[in-house]
C-alpha atoms as a PDB file:
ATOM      1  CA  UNK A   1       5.466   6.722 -12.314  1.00  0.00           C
ATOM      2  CA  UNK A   2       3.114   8.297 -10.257  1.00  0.00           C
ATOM      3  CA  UNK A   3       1.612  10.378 -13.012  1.00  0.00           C
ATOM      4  CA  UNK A   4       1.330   7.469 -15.156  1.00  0.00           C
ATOM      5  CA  UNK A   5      -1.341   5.978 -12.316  1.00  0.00           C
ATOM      6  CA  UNK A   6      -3.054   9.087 -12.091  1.00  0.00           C
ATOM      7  CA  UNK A   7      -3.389   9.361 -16.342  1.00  0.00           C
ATOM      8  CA  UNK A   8      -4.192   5.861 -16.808  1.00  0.00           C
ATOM      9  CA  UNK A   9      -6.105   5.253 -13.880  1.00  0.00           C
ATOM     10  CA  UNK A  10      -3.871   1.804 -12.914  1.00  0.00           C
ATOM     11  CA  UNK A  11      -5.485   0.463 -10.118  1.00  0.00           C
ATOM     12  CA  UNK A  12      -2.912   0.299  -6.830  1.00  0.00           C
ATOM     13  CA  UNK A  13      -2.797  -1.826  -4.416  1.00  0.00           C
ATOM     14  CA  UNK A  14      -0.861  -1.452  -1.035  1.00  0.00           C
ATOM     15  CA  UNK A  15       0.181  -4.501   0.940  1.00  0.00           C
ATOM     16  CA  UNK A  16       0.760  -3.609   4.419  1.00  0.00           C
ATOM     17  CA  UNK A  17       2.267  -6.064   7.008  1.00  0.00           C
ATOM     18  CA  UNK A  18       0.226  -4.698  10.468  1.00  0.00           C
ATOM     19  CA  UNK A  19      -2.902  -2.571  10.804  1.00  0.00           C
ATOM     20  CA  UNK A  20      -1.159   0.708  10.129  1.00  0.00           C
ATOM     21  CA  UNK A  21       1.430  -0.098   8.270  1.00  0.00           C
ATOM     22  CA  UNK A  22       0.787   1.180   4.882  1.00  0.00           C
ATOM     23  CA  UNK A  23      -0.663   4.739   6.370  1.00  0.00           C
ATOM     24  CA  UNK A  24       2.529   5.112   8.341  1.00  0.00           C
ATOM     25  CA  UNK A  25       4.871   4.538   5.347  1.00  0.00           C
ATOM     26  CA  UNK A  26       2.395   5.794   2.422  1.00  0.00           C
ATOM     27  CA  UNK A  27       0.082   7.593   3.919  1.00  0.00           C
ATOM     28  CA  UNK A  28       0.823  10.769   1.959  1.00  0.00           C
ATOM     29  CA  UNK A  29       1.106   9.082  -1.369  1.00  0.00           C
ATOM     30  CA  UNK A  30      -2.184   7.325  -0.619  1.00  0.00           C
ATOM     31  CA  UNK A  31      -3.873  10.291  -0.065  1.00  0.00           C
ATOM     32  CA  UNK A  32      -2.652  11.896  -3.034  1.00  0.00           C
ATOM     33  CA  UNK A  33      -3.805   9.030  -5.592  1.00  0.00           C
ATOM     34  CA  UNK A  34      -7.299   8.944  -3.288  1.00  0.00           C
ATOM     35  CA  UNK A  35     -10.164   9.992  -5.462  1.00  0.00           C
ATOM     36  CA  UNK A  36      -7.660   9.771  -8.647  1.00  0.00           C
ATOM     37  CA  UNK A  37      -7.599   5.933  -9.039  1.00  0.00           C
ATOM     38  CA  UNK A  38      -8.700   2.989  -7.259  1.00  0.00           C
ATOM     39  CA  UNK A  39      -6.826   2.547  -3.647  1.00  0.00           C
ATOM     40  CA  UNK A  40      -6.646  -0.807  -2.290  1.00  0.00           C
ATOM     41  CA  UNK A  41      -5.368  -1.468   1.481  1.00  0.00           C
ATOM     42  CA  UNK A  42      -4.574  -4.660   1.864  1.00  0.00           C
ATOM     43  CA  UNK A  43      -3.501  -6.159   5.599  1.00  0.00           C
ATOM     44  CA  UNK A  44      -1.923  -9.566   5.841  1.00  0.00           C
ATOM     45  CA  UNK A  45      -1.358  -9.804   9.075  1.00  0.00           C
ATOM     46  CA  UNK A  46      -4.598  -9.079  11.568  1.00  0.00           C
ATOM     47  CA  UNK A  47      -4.983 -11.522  14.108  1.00  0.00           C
ATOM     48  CA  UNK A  48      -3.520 -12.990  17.593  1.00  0.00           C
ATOM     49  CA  UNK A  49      -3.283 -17.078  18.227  1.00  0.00           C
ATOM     50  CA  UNK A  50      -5.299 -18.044  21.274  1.00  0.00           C
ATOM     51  CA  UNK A  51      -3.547 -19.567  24.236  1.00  0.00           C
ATOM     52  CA  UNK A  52      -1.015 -17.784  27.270  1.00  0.00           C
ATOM     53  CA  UNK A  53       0.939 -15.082  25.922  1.00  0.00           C
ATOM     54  CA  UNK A  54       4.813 -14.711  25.499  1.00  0.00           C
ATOM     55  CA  UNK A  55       6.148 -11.529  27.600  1.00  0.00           C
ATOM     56  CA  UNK A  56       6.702  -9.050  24.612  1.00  0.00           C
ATOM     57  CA  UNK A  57       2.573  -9.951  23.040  1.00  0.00           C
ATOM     58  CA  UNK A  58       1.516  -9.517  26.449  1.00  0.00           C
ATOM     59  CA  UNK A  59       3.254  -6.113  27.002  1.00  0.00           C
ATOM     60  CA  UNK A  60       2.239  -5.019  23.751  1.00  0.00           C
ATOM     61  CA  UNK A  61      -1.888  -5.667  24.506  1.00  0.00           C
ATOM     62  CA  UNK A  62      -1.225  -4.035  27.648  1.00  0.00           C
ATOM     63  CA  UNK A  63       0.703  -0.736  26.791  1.00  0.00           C
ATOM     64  CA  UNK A  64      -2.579  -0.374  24.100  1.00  0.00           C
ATOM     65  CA  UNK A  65      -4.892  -0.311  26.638  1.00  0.00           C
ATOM     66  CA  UNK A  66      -6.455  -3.725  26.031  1.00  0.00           C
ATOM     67  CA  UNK A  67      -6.834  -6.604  28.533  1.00  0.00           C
ATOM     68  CA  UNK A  68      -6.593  -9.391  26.398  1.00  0.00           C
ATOM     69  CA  UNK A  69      -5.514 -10.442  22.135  1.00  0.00           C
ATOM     70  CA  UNK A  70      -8.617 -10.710  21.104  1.00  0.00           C
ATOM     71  CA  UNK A  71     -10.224  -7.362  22.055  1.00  0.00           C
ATOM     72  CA  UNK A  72      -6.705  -5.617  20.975  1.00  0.00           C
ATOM     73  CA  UNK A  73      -6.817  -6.895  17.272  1.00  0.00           C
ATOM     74  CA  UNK A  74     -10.583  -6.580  17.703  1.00  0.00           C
ATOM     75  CA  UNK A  75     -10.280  -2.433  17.824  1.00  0.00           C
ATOM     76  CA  UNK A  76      -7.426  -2.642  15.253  1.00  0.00           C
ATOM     77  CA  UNK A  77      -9.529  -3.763  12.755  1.00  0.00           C
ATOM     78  CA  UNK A  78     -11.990  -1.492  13.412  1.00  0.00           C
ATOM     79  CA  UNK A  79      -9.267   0.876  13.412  1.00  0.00           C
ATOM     80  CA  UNK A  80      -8.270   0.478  10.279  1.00  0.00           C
ATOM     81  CA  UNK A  81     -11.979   0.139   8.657  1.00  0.00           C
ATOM     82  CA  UNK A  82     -12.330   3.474   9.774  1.00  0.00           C
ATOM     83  CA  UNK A  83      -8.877   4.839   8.141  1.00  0.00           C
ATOM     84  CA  UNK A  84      -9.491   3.163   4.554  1.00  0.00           C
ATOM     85  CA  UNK A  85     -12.734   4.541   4.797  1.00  0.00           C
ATOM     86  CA  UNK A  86     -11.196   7.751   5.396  1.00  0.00           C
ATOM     87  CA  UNK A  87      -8.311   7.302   2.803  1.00  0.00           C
ATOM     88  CA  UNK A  88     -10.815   6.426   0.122  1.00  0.00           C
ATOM     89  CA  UNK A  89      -9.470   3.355  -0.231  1.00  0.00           C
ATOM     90  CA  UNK A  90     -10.832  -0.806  -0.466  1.00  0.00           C
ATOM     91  CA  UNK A  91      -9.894  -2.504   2.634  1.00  0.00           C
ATOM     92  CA  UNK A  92      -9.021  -6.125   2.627  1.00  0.00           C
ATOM     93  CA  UNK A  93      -8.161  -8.088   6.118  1.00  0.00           C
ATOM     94  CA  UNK A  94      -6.303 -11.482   5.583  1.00  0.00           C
ATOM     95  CA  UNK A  95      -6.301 -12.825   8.758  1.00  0.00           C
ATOM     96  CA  UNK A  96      -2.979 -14.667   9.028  1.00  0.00           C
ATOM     97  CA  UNK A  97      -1.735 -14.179  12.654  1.00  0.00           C
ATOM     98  CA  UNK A  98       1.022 -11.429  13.751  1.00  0.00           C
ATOM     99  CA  UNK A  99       4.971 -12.839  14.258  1.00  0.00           C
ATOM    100  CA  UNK A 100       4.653 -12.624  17.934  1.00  0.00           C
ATOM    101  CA  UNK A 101       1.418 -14.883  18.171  1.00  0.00           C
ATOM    102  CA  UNK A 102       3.129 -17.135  15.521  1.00  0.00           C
ATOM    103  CA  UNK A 103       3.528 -20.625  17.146  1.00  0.00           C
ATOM    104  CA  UNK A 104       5.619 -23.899  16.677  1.00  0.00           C
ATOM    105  CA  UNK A 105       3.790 -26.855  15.088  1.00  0.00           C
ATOM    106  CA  UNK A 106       5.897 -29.014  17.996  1.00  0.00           C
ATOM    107  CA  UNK A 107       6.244 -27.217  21.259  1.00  0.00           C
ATOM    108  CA  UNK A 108       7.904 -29.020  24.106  1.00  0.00           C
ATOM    109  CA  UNK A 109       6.640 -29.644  27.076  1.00  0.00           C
ATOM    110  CA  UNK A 110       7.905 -26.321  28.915  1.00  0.00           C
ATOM    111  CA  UNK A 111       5.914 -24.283  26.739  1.00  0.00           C
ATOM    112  CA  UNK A 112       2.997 -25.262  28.640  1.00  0.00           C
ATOM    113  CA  UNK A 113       4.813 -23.294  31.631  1.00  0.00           C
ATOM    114  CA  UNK A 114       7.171 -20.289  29.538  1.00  0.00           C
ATOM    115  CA  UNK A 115       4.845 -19.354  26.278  1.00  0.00           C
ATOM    116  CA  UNK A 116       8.629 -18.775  24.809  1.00  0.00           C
ATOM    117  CA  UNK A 117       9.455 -21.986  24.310  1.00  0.00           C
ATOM    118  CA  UNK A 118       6.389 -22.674  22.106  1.00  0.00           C
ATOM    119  CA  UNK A 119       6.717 -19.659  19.920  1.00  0.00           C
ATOM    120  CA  UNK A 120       8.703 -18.883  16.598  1.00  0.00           C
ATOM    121  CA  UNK A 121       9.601 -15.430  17.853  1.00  0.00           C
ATOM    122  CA  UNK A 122       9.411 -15.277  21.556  1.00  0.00           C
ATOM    123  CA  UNK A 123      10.777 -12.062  21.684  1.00  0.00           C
ATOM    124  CA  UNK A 124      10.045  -8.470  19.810  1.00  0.00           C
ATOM    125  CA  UNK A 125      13.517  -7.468  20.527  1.00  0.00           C
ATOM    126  CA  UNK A 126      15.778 -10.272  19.886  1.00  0.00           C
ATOM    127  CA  UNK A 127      13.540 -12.493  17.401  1.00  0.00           C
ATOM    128  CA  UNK A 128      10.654 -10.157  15.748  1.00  0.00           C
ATOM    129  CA  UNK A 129      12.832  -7.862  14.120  1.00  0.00           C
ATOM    130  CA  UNK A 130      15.748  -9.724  14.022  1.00  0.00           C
ATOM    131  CA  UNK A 131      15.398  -9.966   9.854  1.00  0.00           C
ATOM    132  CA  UNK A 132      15.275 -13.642   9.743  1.00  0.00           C
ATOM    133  CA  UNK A 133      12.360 -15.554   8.984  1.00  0.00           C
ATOM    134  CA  UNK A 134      11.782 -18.952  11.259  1.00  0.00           C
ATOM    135  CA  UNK A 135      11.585 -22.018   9.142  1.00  0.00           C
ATOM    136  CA  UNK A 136       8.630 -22.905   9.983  1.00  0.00           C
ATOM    137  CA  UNK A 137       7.421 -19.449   8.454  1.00  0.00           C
ATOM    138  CA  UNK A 138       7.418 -21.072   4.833  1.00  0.00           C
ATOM    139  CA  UNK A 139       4.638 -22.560   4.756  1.00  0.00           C
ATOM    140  CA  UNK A 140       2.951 -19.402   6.218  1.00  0.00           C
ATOM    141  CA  UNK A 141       4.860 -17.710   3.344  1.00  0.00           C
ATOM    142  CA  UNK A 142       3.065 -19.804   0.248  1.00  0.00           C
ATOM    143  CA  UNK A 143      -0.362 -18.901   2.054  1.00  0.00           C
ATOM    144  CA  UNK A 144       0.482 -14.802   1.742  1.00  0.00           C
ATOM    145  CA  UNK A 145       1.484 -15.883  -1.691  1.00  0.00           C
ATOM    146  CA  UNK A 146      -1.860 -18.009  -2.995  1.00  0.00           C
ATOM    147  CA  UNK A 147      -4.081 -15.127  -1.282  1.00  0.00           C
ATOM    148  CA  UNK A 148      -2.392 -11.931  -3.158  1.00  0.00           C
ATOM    149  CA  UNK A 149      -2.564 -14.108  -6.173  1.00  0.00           C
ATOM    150  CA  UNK A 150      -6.179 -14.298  -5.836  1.00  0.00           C
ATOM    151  CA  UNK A 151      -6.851 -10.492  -5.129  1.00  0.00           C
ATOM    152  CA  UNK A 152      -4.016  -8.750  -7.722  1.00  0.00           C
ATOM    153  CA  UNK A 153      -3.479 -10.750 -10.671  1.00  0.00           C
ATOM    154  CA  UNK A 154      -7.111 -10.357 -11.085  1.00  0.00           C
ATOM    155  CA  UNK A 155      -6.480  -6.838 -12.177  1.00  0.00           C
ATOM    156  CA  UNK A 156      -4.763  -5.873 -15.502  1.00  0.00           C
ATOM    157  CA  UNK A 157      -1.681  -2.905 -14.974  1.00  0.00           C
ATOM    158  CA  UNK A 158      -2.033  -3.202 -11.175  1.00  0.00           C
ATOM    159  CA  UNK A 159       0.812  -1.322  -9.069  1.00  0.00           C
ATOM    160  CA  UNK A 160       1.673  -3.159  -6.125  1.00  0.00           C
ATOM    161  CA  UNK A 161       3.470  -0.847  -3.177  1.00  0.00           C
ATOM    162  CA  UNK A 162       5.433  -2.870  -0.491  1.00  0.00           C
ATOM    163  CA  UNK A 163       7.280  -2.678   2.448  1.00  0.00           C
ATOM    164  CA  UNK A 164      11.040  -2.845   1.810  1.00  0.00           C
ATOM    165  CA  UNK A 165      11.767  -4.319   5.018  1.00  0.00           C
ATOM    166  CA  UNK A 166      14.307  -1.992   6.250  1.00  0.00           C
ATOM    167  CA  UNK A 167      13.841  -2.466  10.467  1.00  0.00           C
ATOM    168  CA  UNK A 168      14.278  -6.270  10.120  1.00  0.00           C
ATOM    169  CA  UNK A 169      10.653  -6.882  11.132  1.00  0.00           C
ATOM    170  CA  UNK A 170       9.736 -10.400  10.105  1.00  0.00           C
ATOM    171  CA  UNK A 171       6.695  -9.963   8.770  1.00  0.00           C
ATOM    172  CA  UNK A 172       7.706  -7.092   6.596  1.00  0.00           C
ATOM    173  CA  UNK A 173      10.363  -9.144   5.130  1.00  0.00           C
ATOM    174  CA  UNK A 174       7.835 -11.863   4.300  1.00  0.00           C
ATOM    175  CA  UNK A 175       5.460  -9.685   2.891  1.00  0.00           C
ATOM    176  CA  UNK A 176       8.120  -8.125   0.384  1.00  0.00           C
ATOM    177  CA  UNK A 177       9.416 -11.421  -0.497  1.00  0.00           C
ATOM    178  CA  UNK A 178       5.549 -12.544  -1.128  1.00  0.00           C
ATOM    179  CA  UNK A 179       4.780  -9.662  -3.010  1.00  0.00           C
ATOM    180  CA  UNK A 180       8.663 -10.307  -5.217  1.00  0.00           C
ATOM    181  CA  UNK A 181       7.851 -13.586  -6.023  1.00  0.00           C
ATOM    182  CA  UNK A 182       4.299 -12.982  -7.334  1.00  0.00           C
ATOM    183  CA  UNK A 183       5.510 -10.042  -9.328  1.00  0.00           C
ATOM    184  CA  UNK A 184       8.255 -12.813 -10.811  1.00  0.00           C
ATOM    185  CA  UNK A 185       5.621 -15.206 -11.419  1.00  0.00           C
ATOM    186  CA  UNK A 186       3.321 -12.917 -13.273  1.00  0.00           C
ATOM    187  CA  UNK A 187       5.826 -11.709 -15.635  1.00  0.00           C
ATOM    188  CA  UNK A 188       7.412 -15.524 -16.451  1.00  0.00           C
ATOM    189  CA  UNK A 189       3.812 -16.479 -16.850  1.00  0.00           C
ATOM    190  CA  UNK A 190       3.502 -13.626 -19.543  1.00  0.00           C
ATOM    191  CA  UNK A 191       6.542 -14.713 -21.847  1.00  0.00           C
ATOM    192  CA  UNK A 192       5.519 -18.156 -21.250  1.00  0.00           C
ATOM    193  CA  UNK A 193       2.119 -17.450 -22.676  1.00  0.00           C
ATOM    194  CA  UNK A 194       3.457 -14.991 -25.556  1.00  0.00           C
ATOM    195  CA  UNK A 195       5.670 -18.672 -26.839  1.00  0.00           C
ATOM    196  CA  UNK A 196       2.621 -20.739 -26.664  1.00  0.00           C
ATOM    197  CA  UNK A 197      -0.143 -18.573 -27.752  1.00  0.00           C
ATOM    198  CA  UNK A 198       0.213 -19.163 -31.513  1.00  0.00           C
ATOM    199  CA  UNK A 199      -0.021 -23.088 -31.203  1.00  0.00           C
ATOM    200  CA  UNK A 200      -2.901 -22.608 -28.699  1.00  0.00           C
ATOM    201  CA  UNK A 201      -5.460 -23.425 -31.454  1.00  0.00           C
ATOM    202  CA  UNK A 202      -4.124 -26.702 -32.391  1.00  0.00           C
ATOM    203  CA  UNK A 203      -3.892 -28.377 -29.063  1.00  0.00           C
ATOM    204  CA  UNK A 204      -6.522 -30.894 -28.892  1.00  0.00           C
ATOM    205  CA  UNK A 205      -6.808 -33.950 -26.875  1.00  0.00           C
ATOM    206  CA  UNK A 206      -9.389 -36.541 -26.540  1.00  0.00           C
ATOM    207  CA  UNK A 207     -11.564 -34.429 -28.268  1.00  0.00           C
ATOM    208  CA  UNK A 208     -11.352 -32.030 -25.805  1.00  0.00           C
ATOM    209  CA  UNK A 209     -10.305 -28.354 -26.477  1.00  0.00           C
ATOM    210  CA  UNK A 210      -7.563 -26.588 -24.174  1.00  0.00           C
ATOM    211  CA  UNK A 211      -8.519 -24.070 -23.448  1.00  0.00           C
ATOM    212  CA  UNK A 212      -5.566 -21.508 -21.856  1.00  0.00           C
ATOM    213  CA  UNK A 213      -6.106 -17.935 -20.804  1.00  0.00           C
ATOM    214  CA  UNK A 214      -3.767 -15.100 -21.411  1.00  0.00           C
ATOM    215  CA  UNK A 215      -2.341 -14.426 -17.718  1.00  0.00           C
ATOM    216  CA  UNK A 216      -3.143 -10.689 -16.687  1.00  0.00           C
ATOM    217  CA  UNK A 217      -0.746  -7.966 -17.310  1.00  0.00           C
ATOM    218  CA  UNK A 218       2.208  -8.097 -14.847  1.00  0.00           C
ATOM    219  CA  UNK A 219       2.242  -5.422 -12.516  1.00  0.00           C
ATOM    220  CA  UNK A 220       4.848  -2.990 -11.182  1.00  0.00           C
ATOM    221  CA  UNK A 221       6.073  -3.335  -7.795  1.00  0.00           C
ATOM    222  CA  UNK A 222       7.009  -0.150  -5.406  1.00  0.00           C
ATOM    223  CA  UNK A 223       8.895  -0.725  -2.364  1.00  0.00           C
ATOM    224  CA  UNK A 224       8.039   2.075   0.178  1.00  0.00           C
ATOM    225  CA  UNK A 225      10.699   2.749   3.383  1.00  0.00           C
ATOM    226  CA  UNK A 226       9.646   1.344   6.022  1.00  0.00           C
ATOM    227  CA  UNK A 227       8.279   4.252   9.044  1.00  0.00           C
ATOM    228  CA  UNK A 228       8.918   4.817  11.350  1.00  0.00           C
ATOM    229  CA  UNK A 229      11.785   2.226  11.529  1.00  0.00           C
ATOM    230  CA  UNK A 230      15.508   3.185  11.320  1.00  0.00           C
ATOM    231  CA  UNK A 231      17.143   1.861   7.483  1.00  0.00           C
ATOM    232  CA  UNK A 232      20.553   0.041   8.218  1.00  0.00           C
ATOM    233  CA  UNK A 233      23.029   0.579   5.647  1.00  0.00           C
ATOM    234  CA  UNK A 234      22.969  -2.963   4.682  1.00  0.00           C
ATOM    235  CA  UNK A 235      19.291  -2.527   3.778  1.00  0.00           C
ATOM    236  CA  UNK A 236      19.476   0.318   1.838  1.00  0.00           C
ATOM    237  CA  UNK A 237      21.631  -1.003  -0.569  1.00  0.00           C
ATOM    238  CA  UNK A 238      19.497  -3.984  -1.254  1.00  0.00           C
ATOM    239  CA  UNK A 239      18.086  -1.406  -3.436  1.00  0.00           C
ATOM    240  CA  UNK A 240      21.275   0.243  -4.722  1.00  0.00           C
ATOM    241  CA  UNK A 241      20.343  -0.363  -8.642  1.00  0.00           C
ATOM    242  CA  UNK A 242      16.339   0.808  -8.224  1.00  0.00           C
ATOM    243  CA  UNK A 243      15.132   3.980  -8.907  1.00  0.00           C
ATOM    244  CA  UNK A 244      13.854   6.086  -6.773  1.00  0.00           C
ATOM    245  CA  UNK A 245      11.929   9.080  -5.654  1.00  0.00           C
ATOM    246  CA  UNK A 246      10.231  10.553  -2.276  1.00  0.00           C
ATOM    247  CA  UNK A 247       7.024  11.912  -1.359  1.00  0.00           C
ATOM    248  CA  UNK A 248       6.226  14.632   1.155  1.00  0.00           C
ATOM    249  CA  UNK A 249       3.213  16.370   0.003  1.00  0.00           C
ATOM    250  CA  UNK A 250      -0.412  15.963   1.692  1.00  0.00           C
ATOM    251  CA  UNK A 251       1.159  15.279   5.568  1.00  0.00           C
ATOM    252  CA  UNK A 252      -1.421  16.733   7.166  1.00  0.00           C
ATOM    253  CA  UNK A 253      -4.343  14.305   5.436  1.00  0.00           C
ATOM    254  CA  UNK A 254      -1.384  11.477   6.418  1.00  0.00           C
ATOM    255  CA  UNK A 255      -1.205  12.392  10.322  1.00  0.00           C
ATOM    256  CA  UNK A 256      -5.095  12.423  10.459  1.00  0.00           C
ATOM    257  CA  UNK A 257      -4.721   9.042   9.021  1.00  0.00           C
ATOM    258  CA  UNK A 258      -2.365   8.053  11.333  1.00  0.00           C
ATOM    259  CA  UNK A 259      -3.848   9.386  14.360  1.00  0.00           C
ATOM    260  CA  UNK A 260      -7.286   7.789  13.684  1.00  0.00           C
ATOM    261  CA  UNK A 261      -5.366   4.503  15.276  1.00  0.00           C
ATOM    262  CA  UNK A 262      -5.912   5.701  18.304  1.00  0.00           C
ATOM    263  CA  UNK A 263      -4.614   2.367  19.824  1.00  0.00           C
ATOM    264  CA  UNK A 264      -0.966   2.943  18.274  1.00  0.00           C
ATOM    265  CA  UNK A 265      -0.378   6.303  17.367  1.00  0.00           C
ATOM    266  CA  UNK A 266       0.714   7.554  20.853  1.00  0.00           C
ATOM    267  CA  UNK A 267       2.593   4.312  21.519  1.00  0.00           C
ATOM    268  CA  UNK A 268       4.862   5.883  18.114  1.00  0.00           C
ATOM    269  CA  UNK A 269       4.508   9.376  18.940  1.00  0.00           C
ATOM    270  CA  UNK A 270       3.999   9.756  22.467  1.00  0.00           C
ATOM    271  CA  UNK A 271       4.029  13.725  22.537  1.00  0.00           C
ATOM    272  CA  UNK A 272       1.695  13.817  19.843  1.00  0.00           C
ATOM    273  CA  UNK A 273       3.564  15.153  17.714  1.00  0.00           C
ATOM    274  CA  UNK A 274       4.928  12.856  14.001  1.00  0.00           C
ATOM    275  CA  UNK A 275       7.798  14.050  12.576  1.00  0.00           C
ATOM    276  CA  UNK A 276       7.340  15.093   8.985  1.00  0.00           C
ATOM    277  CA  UNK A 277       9.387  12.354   7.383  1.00  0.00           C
ATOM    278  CA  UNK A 278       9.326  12.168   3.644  1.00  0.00           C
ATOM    279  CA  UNK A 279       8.086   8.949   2.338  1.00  0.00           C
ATOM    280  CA  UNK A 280      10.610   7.063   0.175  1.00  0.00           C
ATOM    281  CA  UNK A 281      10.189   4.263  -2.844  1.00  0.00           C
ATOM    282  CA  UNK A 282      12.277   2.289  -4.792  1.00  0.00           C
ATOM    283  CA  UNK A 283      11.629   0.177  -7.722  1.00  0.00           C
ATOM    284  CA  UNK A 284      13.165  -1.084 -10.783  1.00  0.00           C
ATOM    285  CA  UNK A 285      13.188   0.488 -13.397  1.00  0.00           C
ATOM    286  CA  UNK A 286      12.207  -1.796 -16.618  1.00  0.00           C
END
């Protein structure tokens, strides 16, 4: 697969739930296809909600450094500017707001007191990565959905690399099932178009030509493992009939990467030291 991108130049694009995200997991992949083909790092989720912070958000800003949301996604972002820039890659910033900032469309009234009761995962711990999406999030879901539509089907024999959501982080889990569903859509759009096509030129109505384009070419979809999260057994064989393969070359180009977050990396790796984990994929096959 991976020679295939290189030879045909297919451009890739890597979907990455947090500002770090896709370095972390596929850092030494992306560094490998950098300069080869075109690299696209795209972040969904970039941004904090205003208003009083739940216990875990607020511990998270200030283990970082930062003294408030705003300042802490501020340097993120400039973070990761600065990493693309360095990976050779296209960076693209969503803005749709991180799990923990994620709030309820009704709060009660004690929200106004205990920021928990108002938000859709109050915790990190018991709610964040618990691996199941709130409700509410489906909505949010859709969104993610419309806005990859808009950036990848725009580009014939795209690759699309995911997380696989193994750590039951919410937004990871979204994410993948964003990034499944669009992959679905592409290809049923594709046969549906290949039935059609030779009627197309005798559709007329009210004198009015309709006129329907040939959807782009549906593109492959990677899932990458998740780092530095632990896989549960359960996960991994979500992706029992996918093929596979792992990646370990180019680590030291990935922990220069990684280290240029210099608001996260010694949250991960405190000693400064990243274990050399290989990176992992999965994907189907046809």
């Amino acid at each position: 697969m991976i020679s295939r991108i290189v030879t045909e130049k297919l451009p890739c694009f890597f979907i990455s739930p947090h500002l770090d995200d896709a370095v972390l997991s596929a850092g030494g992949l992306i560094s490998y296809l950098s300069g080869k083909t075109e690299i696209n790092i795209v972040t969904v989720f970039t941004r904090a909600a205003p208003g009083l912070l739940t216990r875990s958000a607020g511990r998270l800003v200030k283990i970082s450094g930062f003294k408030n949301a705003e300042d802490f996604y501020r340097s993120r972002r400039e973070e990761d500017y600065m990493a693309c820039q360095m990976a050779g890659a296209k960076c693209f910033h969503l803005d749709f707001i991180e799990a923990l900032w994620r709030k309820k469309t009704s709060p009660n009234f004690f929200s106004k007191i205990i920021p928990e009761f108002g938000h859709l995962y109050p915790t990190y711990r018991f709610h964040a990565i618990s691996g199941q999406i709130h409700k509410e999030d489906a909505a949010l879901q859709k969104q993610v959905e419309e806005v990859l539509s808009r950036i990848i089907l725009q580009q014939p024999n795209a690759v699309v690399f995911c997380p696989a959501g193994f750590g039951g982080h919410v937004d990871h889990i979204l994410v993948r099932q964003a990034c499944e569903k669009l992959a679905r859509y592409a290809l049923s759009a594709k046969a549906v178009f290949a039935q059609i096509a030779p009627n197309l030129g005798k559709v007329i109505a009210d004198k009015t030509s309709i006129i329907i384009e040939e959807p782009k070419q549906p593109f492959k979809i990677l899932f990458w493992k998740d780092f530095p999260y632990a896989a549960k057994l359960s996960e991994k064989e979500q992706f029992a009939g996918c093929e596979s393969f792992v990646w370990q070359d180019n680590f030291e180009k990935k922990k220069e990467l990684v280290f240029s977050y210099r608001s996260q990396a010694p949250l991960l790796f405190p000693q400064g030291q990243m274990p050399k984990a290989v990176e992992e994929y999965y994907f189907n096959k046809i």
